[in-house]
N, C-alpha and C. Protein backbone atom coordinates (compact mmCIF):
# COMPACT_ATOMS: atom_id res chain seq x y z
N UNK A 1 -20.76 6.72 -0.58
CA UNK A 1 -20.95 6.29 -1.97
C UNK A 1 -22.27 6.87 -2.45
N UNK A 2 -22.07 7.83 -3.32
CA UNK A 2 -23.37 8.31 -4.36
C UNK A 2 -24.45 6.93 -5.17
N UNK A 3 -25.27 7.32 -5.00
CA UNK A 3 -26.46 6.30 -5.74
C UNK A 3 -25.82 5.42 -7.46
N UNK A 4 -25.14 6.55 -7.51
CA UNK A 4 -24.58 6.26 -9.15
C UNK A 4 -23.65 5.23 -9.17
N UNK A 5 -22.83 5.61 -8.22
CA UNK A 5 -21.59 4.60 -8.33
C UNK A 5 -21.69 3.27 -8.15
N UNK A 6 -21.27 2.33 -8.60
CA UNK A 6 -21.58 1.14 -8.07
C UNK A 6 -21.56 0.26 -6.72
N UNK A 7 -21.85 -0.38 -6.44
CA UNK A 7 -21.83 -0.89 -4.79
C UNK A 7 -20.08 -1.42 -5.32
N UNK A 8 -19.53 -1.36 -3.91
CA UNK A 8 -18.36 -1.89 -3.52
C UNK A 8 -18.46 -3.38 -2.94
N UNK A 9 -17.95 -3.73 -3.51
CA UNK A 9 -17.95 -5.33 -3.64
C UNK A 9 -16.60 -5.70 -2.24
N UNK A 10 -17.06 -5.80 -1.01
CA UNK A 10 -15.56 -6.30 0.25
C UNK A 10 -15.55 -7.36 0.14
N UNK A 11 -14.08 -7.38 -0.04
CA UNK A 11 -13.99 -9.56 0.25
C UNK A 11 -14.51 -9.80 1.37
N UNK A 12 -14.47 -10.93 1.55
CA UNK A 12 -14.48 -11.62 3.14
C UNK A 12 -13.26 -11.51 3.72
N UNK A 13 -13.32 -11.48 4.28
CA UNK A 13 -12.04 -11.58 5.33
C UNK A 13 -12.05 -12.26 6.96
N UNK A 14 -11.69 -13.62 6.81
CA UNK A 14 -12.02 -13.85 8.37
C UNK A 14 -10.04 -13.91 8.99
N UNK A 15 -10.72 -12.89 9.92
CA UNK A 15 -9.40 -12.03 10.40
C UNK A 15 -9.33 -13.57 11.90
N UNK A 16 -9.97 -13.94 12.38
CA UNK A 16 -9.95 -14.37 13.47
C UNK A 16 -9.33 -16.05 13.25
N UNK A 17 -9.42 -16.40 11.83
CA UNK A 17 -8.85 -17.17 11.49
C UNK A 17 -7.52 -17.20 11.04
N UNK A 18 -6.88 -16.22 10.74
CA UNK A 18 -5.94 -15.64 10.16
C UNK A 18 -4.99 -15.12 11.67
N UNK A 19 -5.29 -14.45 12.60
CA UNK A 19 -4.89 -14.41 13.84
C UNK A 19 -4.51 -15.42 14.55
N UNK A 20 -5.37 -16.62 14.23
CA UNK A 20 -5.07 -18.05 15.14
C UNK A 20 -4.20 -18.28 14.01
N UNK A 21 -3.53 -18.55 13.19
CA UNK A 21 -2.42 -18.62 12.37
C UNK A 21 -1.29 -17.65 12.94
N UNK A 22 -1.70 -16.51 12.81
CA UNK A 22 -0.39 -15.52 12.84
C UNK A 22 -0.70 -13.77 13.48
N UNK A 23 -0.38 -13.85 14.80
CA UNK A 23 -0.80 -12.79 15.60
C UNK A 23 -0.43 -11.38 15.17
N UNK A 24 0.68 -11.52 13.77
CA UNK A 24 1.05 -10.58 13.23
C UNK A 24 -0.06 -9.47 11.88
N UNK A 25 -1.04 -10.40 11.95
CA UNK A 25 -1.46 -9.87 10.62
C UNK A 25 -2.22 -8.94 11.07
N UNK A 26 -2.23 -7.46 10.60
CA UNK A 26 -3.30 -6.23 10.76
C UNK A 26 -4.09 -5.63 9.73
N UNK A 27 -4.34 -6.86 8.75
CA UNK A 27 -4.94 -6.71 7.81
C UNK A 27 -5.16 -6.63 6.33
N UNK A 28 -5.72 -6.28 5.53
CA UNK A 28 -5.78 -7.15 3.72
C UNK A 28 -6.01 -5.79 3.25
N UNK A 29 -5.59 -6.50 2.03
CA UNK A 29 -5.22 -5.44 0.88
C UNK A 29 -5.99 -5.93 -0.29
N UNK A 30 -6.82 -4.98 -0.64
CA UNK A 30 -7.29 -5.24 -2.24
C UNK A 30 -7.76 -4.64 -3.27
N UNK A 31 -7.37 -4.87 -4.72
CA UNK A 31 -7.49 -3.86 -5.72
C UNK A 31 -8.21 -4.70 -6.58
N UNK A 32 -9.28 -3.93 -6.83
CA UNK A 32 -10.31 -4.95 -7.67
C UNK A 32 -10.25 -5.11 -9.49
N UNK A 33 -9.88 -6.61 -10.01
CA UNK A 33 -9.45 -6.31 -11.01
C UNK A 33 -7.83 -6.56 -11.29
N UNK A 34 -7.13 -6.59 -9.68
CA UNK A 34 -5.78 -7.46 -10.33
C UNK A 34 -5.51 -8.41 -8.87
N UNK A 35 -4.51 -9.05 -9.50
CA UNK A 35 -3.84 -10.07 -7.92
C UNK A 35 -3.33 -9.88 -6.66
N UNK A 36 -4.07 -8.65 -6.70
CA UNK A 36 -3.52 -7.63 -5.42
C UNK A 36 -4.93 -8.12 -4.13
N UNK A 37 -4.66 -9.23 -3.44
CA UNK A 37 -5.25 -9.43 -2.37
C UNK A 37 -4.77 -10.44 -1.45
N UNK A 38 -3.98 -9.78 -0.36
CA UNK A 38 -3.46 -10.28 0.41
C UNK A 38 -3.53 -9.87 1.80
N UNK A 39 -3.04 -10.74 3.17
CA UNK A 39 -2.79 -10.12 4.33
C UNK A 39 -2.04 -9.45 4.30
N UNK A 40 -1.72 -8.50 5.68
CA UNK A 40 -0.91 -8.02 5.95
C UNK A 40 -0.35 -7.76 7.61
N UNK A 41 0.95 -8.28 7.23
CA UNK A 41 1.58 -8.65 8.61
C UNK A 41 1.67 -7.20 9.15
N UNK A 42 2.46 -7.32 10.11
CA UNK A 42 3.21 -6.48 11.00
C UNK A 42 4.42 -6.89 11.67
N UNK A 43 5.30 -6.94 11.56
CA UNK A 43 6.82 -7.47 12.47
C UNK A 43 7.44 -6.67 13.37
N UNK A 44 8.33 -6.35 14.28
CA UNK A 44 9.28 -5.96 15.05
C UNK A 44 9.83 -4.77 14.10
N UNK A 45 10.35 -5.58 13.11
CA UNK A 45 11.39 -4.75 12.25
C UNK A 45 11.07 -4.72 10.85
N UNK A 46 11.51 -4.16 9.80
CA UNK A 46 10.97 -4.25 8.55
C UNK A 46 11.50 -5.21 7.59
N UNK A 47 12.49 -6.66 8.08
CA UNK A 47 13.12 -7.52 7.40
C UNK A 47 12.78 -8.87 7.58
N UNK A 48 12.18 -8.52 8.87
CA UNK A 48 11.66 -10.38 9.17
C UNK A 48 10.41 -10.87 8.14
N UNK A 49 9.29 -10.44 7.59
CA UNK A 49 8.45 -10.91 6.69
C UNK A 49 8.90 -10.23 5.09
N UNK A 50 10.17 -10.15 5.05
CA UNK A 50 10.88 -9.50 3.86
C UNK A 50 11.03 -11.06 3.20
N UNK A 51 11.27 -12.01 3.66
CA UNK A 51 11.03 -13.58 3.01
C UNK A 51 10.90 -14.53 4.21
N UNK A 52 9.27 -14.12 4.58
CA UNK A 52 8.66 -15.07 5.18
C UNK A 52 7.78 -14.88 5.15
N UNK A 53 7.09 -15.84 4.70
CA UNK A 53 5.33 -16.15 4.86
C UNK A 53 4.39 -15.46 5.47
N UNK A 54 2.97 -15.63 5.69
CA UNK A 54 2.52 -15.57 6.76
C UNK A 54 2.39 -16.47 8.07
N UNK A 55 2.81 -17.68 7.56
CA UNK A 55 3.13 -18.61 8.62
C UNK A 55 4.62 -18.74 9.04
N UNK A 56 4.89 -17.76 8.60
CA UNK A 56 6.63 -17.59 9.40
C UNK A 56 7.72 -18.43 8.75
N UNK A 57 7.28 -19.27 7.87
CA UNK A 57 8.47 -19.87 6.87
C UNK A 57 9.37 -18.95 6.03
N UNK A 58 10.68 -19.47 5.96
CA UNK A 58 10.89 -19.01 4.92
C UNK A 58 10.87 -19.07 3.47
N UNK A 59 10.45 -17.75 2.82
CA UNK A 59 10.55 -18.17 1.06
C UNK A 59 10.74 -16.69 0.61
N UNK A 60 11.22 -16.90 -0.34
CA UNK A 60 11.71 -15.47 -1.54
C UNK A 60 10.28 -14.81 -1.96
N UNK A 61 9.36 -14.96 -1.93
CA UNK A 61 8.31 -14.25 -1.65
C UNK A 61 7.98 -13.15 -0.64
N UNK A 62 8.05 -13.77 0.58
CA UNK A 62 7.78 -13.12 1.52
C UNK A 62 6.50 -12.50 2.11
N UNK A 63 5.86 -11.27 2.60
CA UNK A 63 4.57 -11.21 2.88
C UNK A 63 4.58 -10.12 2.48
N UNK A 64 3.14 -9.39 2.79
CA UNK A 64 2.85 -7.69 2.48
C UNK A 64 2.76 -7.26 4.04
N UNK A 65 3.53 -5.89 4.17
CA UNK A 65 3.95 -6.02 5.48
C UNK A 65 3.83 -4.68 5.59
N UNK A 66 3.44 -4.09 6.91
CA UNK A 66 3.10 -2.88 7.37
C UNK A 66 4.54 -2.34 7.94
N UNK A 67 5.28 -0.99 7.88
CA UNK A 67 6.21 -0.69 8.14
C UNK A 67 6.54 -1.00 9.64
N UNK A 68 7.02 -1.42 10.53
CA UNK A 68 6.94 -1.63 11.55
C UNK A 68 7.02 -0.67 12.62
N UNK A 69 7.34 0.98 11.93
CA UNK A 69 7.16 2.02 12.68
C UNK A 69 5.75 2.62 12.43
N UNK A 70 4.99 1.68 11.77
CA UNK A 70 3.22 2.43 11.88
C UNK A 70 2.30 1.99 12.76
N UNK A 71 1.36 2.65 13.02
CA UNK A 71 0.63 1.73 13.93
C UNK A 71 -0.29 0.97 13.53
N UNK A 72 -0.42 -0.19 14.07
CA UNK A 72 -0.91 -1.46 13.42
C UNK A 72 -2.52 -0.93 13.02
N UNK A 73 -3.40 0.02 13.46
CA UNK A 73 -4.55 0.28 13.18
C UNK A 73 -4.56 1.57 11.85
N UNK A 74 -3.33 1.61 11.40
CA UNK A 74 -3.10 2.23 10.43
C UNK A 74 -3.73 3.81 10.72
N UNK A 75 -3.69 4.57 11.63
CA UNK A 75 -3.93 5.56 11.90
C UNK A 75 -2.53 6.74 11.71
N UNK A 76 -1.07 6.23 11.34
CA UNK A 76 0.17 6.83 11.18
C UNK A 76 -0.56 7.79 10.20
N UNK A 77 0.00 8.86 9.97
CA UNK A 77 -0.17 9.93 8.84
C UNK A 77 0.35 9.48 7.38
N UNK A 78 1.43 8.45 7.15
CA UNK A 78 1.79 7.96 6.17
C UNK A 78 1.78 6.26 6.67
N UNK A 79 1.00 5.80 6.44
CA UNK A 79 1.03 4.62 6.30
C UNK A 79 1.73 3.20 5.33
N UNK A 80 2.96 2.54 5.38
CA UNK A 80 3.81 2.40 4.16
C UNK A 80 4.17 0.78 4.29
N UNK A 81 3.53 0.22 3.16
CA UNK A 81 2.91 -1.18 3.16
C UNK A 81 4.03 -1.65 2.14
N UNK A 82 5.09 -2.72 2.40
CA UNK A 82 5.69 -2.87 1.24
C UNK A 82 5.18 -4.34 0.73
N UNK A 83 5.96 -4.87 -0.19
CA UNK A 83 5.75 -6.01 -0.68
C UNK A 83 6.50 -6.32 -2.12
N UNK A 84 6.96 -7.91 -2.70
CA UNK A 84 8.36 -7.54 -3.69
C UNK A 84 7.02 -7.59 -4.63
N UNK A 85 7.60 -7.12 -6.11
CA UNK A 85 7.41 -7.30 -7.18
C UNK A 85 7.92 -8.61 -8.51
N UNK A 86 7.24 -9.61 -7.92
CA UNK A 86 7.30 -10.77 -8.05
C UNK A 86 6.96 -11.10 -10.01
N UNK A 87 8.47 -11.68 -10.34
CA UNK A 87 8.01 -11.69 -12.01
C UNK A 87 6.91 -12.40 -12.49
N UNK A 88 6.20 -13.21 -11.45
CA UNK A 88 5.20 -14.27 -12.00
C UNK A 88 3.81 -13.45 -11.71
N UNK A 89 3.94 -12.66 -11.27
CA UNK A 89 2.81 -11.76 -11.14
C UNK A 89 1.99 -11.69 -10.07
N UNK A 90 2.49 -12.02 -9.00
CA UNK A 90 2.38 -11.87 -7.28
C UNK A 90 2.34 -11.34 -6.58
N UNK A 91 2.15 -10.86 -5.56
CA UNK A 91 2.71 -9.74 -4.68
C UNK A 91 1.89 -8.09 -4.85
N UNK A 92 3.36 -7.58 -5.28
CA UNK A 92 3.18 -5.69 -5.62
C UNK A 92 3.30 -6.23 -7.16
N UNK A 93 3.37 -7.06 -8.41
CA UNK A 93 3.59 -6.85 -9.38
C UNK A 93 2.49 -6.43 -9.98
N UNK A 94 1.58 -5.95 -9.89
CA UNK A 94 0.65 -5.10 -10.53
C UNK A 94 0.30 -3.78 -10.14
N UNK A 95 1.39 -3.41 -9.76
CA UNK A 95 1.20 -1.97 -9.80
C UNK A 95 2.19 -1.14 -10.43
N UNK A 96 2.49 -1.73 -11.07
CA UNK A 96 3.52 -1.43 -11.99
C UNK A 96 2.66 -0.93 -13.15
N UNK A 97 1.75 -1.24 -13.15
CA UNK A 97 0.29 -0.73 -13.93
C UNK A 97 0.42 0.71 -14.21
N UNK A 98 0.31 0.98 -12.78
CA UNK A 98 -0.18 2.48 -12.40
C UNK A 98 1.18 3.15 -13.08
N UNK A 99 2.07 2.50 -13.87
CA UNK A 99 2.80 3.91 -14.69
C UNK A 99 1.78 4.39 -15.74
N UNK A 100 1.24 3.57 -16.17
CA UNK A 100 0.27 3.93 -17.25
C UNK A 100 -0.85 4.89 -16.52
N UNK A 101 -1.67 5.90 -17.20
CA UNK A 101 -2.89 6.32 -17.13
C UNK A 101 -4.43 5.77 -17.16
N UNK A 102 -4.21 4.97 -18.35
CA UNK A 102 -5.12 3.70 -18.59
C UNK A 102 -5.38 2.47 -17.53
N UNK A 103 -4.33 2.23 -16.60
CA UNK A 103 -4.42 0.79 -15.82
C UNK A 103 -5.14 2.20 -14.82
N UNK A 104 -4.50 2.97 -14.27
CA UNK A 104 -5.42 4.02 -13.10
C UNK A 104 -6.75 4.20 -13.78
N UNK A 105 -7.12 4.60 -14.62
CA UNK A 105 -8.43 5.36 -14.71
C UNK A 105 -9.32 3.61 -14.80
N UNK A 106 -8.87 2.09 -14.56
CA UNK A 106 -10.00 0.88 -14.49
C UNK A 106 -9.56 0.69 -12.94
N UNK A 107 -8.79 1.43 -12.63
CA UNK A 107 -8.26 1.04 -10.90
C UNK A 107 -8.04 2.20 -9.72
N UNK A 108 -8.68 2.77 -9.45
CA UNK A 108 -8.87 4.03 -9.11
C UNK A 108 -9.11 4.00 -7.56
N UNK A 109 -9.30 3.04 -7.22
CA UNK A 109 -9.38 2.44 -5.52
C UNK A 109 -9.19 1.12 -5.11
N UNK A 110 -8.18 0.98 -3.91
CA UNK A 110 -7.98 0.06 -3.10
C UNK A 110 -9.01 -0.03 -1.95
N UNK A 111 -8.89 -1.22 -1.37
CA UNK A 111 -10.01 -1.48 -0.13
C UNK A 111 -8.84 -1.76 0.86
N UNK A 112 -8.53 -1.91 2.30
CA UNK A 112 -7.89 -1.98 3.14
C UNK A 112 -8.83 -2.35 4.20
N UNK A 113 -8.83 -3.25 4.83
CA UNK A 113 -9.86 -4.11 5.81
C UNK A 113 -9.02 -4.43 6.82
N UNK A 114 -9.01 -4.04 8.46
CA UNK A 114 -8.75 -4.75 9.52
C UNK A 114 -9.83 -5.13 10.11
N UNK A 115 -9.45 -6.34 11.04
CA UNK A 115 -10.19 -6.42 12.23
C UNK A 115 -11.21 -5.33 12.72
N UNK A 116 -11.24 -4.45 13.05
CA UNK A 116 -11.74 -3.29 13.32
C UNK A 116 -12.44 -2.42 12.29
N UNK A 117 -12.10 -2.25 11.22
CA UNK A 117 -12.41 -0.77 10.11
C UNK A 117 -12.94 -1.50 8.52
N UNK A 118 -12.80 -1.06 7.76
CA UNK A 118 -12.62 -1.26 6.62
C UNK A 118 -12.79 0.65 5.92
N UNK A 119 -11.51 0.54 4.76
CA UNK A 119 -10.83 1.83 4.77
C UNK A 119 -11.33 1.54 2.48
N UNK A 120 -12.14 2.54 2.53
CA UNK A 120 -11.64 3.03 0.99
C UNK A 120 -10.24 3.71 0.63
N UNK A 121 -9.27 3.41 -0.22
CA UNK A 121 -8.32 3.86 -1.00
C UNK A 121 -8.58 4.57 -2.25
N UNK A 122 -8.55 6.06 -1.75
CA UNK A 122 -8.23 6.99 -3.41
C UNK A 122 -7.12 6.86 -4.05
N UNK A 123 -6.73 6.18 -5.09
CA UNK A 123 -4.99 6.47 -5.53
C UNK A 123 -4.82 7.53 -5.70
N UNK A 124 -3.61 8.48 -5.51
CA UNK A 124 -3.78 10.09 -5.93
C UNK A 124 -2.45 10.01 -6.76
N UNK A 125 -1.32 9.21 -6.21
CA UNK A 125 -0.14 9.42 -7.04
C UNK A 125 0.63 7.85 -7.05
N UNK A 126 1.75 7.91 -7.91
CA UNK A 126 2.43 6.50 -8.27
C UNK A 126 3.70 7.15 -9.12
N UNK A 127 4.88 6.60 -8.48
CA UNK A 127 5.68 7.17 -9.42
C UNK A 127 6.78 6.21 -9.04
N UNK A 128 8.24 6.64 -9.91
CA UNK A 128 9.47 5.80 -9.56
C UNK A 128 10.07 6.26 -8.65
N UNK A 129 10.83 5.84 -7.39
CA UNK A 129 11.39 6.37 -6.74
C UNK A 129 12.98 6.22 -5.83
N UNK A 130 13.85 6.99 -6.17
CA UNK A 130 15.20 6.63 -5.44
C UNK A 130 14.80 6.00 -4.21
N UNK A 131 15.96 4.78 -3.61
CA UNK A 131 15.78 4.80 -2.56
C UNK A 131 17.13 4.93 -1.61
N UNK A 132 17.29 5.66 -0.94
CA UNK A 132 16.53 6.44 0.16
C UNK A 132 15.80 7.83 -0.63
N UNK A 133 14.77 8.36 -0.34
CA UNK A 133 14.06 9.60 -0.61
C UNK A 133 13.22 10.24 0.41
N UNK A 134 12.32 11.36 0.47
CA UNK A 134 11.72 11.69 0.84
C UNK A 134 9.90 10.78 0.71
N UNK A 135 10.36 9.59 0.14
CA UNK A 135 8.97 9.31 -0.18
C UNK A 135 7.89 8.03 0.37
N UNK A 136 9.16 8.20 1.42
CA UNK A 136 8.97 7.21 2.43
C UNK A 136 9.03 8.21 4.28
N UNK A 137 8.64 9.16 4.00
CA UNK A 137 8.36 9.97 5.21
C UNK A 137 7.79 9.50 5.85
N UNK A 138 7.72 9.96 7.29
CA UNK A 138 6.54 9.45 8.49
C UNK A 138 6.73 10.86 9.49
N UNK A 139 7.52 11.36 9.56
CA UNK A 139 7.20 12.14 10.36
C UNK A 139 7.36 13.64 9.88
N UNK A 140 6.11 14.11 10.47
CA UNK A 140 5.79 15.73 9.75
C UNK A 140 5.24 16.77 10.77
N UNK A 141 6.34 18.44 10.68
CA UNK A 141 5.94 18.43 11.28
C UNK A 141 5.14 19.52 11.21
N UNK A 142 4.46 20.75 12.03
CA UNK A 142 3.30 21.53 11.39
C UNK A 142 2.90 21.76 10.23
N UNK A 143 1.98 21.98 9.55
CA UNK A 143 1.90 22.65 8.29
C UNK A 143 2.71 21.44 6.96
N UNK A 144 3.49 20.65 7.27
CA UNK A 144 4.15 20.27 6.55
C UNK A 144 3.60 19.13 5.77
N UNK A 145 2.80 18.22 6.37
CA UNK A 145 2.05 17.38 5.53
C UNK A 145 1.30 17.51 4.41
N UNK A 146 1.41 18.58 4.12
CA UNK A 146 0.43 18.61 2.93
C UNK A 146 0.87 19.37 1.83
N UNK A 147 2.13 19.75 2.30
CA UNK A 147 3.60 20.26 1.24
C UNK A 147 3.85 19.09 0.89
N UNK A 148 4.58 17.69 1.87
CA UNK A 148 5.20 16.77 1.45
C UNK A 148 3.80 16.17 0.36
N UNK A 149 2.30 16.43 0.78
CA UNK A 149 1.74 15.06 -0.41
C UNK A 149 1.12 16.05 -1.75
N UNK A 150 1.99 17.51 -1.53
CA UNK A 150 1.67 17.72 -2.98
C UNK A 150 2.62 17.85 -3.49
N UNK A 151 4.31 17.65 -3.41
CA UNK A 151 5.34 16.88 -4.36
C UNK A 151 5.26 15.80 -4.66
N UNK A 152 4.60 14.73 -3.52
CA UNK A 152 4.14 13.23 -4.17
C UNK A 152 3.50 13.66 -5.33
N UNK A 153 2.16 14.37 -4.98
CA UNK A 153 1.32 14.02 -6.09
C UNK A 153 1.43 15.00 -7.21
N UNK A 154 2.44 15.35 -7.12
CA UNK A 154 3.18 16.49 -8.60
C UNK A 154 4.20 15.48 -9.48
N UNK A 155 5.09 13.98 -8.72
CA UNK A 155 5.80 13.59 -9.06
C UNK A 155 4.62 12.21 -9.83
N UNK A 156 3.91 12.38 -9.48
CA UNK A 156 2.89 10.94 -10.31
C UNK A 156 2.75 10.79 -11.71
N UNK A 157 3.13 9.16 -11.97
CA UNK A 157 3.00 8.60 -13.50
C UNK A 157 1.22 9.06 -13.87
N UNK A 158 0.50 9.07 -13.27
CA UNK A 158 -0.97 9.11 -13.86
C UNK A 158 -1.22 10.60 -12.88
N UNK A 159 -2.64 11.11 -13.46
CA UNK A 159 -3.22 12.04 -12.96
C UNK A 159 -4.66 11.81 -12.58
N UNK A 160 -4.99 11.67 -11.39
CA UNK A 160 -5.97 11.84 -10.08
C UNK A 160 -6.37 12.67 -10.26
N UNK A 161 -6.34 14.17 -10.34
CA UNK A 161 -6.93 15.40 -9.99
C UNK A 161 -7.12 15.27 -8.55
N UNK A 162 -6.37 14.50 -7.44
CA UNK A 162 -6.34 14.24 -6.25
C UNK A 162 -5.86 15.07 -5.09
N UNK A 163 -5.69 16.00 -4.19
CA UNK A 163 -5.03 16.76 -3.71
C UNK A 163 -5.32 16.15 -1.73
N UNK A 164 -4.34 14.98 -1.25
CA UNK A 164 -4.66 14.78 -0.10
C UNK A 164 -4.71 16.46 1.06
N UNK A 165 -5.34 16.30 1.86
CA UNK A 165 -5.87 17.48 2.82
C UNK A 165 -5.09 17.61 4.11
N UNK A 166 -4.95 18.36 4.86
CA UNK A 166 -3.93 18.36 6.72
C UNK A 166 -4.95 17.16 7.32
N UNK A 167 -5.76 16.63 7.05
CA UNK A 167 -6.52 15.40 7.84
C UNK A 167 -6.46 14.46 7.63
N UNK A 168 -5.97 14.08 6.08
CA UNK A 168 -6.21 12.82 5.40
C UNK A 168 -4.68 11.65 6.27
N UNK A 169 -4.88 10.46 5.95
CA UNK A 169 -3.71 9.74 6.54
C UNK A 169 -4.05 8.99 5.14
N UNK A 170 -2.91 8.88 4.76
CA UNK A 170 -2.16 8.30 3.57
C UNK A 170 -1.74 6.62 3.83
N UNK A 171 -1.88 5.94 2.71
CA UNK A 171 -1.42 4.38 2.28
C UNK A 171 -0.70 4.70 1.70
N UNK A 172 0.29 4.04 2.05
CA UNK A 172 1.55 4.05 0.69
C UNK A 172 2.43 2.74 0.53
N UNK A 173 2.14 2.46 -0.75
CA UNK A 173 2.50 0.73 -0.95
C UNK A 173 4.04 1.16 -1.73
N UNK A 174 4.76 0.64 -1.26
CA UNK A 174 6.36 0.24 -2.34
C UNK A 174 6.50 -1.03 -2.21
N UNK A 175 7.43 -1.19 -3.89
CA UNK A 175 7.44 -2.28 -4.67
C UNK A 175 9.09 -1.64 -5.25
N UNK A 176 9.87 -3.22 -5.47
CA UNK A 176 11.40 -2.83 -6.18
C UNK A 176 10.51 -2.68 -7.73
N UNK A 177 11.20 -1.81 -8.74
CA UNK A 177 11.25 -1.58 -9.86
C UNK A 177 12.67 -1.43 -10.83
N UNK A 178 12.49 -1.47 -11.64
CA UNK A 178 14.03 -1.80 -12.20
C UNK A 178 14.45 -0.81 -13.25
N UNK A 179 14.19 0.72 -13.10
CA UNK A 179 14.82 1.77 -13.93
C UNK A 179 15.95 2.08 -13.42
N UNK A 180 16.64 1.85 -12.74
CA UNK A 180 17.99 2.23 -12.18
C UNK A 180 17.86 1.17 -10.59
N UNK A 181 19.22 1.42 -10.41
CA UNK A 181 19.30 0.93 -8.90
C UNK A 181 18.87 1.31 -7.96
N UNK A 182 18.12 0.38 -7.18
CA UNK A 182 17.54 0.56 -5.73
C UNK A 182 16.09 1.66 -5.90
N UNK A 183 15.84 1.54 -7.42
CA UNK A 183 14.00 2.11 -7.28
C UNK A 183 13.38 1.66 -7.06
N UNK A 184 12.28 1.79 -6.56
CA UNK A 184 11.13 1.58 -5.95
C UNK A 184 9.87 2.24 -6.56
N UNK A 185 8.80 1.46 -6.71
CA UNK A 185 7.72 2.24 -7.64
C UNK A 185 6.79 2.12 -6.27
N UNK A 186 6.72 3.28 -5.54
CA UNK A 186 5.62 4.05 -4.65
C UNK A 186 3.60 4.54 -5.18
N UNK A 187 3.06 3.63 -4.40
CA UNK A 187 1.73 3.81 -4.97
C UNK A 187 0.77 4.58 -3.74
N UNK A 188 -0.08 5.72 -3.92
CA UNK A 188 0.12 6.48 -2.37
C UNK A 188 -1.79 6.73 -2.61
């Protein structure tokens, strides 16, 4: 962080309390400026915290949940965090923002905090997306990573001037959206 910019404000996060609750969680999510701050599980599979808590109940909510083929220290090359888009304004429902230009240029970074790290988030792209697509990748192989994140970031509602690098490892949050069936609005 340059002298200019402002200090970054980290929540708290007591992870060790949150663990004695639920051995699943690998960590929080937050966007400063909307209702975007939550844990984040990890499951077996990608349906069990699809409507359940963090205490393992069930509810139509559900949790924010790490793909269950990433690795929990978020070191995967695409890292892919889902969560629903809740009409009361919960969850992923504010990123529905990021179609606009205006909600990106007051929201321009996420924070991502485990146990271990704490991770700045550049947004670079956000767009609508079929599902099944290419935009939920994980595995890449030479040379190819950085083809796949400059069609992401060619297909984006806002403009970053962002260009991820062959080193960078990517966040990528999906949320249901409702321009056609089975879209998904991808925030990367």
């Amino acid at each position: 962080i340059s002298e200019t910019e402002p200090e970054i404000q980290w929540p708290s996060v007591d992870f060790e309390g949150l663990q004695a609750l639920n051995l699943d969680v690998v960590g929080w999510i937050y966007i400063e400026g909307t209702n975007i701050s939550y844990p984040i599980v990890q499951g077996k599979d990608n349906n069990y915290y699809l409507y359940r808590l963090l205490d393992k109940t069930q509810n139509p909510s559900g949790s924010i949940f790490l793909d269950a083929d990433c690795n929990r220290d978020f070191s995967s090359r695409n890292n892919i965090i889902y969560g629903h888009n809740m009409k009361n304004g919960t969850m992923f429902y504010e990123l529905m923002g990021y179609k606009e230009q205006e909600f990106y240029e007051e929201h321009k970074i996420g924070l991502l905090l485990t146990p271990e790290k704490r991770f700045v988030i550049e947004f670079f792209s956000g767009y609508v997306a079929p599902n099944p697509s290419d935009a939920w990748e994980m595995e890449f192989a030479e040379g190819e990573f950085v083809k796949w994140a400059d069609k992401i970031a060619g297909r984006s509602r806002f403009d970053a001037g962002i260009q991820p690098e062959e080193t960078d490892n990517i966040i990528s949050m999906s949320t249901c959206t409702y321009e056609f069936e089975d879209a998904r609005f991808v925030m990367y």
